[in-house]
Protein backbone atom coordinates (compact mmCIF):
# COMPACT_ATOMS: atom_id res chain seq x y z
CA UNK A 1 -17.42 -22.02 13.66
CA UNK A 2 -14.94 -21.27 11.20
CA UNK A 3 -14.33 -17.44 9.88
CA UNK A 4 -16.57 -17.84 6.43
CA UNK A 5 -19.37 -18.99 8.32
CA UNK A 6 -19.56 -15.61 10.40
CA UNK A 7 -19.82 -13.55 7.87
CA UNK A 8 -23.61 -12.52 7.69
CA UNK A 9 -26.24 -13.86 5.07
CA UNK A 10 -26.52 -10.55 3.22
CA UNK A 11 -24.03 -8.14 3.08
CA UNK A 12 -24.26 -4.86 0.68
CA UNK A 13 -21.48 -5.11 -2.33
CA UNK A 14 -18.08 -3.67 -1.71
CA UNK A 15 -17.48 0.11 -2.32
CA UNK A 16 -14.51 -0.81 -3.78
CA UNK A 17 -13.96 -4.22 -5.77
CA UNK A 18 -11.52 -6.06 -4.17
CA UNK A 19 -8.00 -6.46 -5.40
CA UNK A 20 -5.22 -8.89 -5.06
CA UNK A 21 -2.44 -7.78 -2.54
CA UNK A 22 1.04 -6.37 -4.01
CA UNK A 23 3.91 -8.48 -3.36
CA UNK A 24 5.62 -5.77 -0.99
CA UNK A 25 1.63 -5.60 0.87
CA UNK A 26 1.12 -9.44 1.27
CA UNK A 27 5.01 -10.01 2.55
CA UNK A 28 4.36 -6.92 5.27
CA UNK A 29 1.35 -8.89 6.04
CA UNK A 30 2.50 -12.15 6.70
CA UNK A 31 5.79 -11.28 8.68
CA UNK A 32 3.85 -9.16 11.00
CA UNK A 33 1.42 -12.45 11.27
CA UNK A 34 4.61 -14.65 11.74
CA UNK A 35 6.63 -11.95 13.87
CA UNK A 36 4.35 -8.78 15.11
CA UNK A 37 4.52 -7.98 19.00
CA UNK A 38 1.03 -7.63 20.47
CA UNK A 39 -0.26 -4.31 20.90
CA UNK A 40 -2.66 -4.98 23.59
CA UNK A 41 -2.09 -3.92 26.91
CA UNK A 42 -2.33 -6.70 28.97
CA UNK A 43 -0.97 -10.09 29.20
CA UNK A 44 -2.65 -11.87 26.40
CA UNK A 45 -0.28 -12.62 23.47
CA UNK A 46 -1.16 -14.81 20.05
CA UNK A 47 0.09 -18.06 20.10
CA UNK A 48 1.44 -20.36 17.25
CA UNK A 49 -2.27 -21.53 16.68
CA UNK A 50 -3.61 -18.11 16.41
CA UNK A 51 -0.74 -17.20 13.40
CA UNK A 52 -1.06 -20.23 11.68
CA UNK A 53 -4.51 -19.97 11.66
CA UNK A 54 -4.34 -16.20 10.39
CA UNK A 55 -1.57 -17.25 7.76
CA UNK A 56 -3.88 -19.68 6.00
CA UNK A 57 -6.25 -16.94 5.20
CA UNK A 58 -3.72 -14.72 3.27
CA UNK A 59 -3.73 -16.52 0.03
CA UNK A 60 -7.45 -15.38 0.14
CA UNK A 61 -6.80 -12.10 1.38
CA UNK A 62 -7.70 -9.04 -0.65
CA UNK A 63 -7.14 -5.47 -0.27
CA UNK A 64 -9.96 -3.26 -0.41
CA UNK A 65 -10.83 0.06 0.59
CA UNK A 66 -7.03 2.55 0.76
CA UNK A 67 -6.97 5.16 3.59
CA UNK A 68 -8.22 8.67 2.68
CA UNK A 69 -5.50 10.76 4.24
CA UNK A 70 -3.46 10.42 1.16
CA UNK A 71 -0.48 10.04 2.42
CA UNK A 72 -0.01 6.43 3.76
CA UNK A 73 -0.52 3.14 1.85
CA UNK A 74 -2.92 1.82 4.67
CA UNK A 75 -5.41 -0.56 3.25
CA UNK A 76 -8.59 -2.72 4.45
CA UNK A 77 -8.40 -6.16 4.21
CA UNK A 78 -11.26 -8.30 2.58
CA UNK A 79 -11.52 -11.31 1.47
CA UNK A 80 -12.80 -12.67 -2.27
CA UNK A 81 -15.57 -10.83 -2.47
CA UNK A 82 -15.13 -7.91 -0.74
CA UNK A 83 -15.78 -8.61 2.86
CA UNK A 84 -14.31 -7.27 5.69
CA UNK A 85 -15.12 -7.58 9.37
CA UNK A 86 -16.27 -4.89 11.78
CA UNK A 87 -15.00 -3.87 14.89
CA UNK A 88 -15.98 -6.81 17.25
CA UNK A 89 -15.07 -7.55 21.09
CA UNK A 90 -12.72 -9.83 19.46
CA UNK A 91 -9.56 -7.67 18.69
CA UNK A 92 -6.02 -8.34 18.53
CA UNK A 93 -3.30 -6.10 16.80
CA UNK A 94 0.21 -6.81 16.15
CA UNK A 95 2.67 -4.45 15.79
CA UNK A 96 6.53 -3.59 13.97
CA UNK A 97 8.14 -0.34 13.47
CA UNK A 98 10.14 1.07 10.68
CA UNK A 99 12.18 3.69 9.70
CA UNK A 100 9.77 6.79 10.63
CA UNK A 101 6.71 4.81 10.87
CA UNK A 102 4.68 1.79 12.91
CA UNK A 103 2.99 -0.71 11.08
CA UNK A 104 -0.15 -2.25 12.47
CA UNK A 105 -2.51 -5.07 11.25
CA UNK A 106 -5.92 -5.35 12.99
CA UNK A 107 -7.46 -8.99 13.40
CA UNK A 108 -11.33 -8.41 13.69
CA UNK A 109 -13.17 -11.44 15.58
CA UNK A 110 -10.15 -13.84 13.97
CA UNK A 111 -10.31 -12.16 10.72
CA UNK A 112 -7.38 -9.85 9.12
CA UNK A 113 -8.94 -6.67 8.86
CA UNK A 114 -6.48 -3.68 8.21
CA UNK A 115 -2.94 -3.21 7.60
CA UNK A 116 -2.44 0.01 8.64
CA UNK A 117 1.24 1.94 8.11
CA UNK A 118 1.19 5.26 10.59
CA UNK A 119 4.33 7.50 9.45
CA UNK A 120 5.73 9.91 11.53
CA UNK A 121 5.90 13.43 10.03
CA UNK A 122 7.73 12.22 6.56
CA UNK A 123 5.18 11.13 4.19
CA UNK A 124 5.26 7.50 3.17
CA UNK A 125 3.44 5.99 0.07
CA UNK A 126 3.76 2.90 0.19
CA UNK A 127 4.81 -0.52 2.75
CA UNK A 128 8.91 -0.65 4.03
CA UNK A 129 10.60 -3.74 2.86
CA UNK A 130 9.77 -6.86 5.43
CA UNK A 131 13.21 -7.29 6.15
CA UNK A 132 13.74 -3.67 7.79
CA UNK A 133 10.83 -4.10 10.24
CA UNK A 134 11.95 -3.68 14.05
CA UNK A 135 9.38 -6.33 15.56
CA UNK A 136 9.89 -4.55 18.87
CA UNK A 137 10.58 -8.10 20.80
């Protein structure tokens, strides 16, 4: 069953419309698809399937909903219009730090769900640059 055809019959309209990604969001997200260490805590780690399979849905990939705390450019994922996946069993989260920060993108039941930056105590407002991402390997 592919991805689309999980998403339920009905589904109540987005709080937020959905948006296309910035350049500086969608390049975060796909190096931490091509490159993020697994955060999980056992032995289970994506394989080349899994991220190819992930990096075919970014050109539909929106961003939706922005974190509240107002500090951090975190930012759910949706797709076209305006769907994005709950918490499931099926998780997986990959991983890269930064200068002060982590950066985190949840995969919900094989869907990209959040893309999450979590600063230390300096305030960031928006994603590092891809290319300064430690992908803790």
């Amino acid at each position: 069953m592919t991805p689309e055809q999980q998403q339920p019959e009905t589904q109540p309209p987005p709080e937020v419309a959905p948006r296309p990604l910035t350049p500086r969001e969608e390049a975060v997200l796909v190096a931490l698809i091509t490159r993020g260490a697994w955060a999980g805590d056992d032995d289970v780690t994506p394989g080349p399937d899994d991220r190819a399979r992930w990096l075919a849905q970014v050109p539909s990939t929106r961003a939706g909903r922005r974190c509240t705390c107002g500090t951090c450019p975190s930012i759910e994922l949706t797709d076209p219009a305006g769907w994005t996946p709950d918490v499931g069993d099926s998780r997986v989260v990959l991983q890269a730090g930064a200068q002060g920060a982590l950066v985190f993108l949840f995969i919900e039941e094989d869907r990209l769900s959040y893309l999450e930056l979590a600063p230390d105590a300096a305030t960031s407002h928006d994603f590092p640059d891809p290319k300064g991402l430690d992908f803790l390997e």
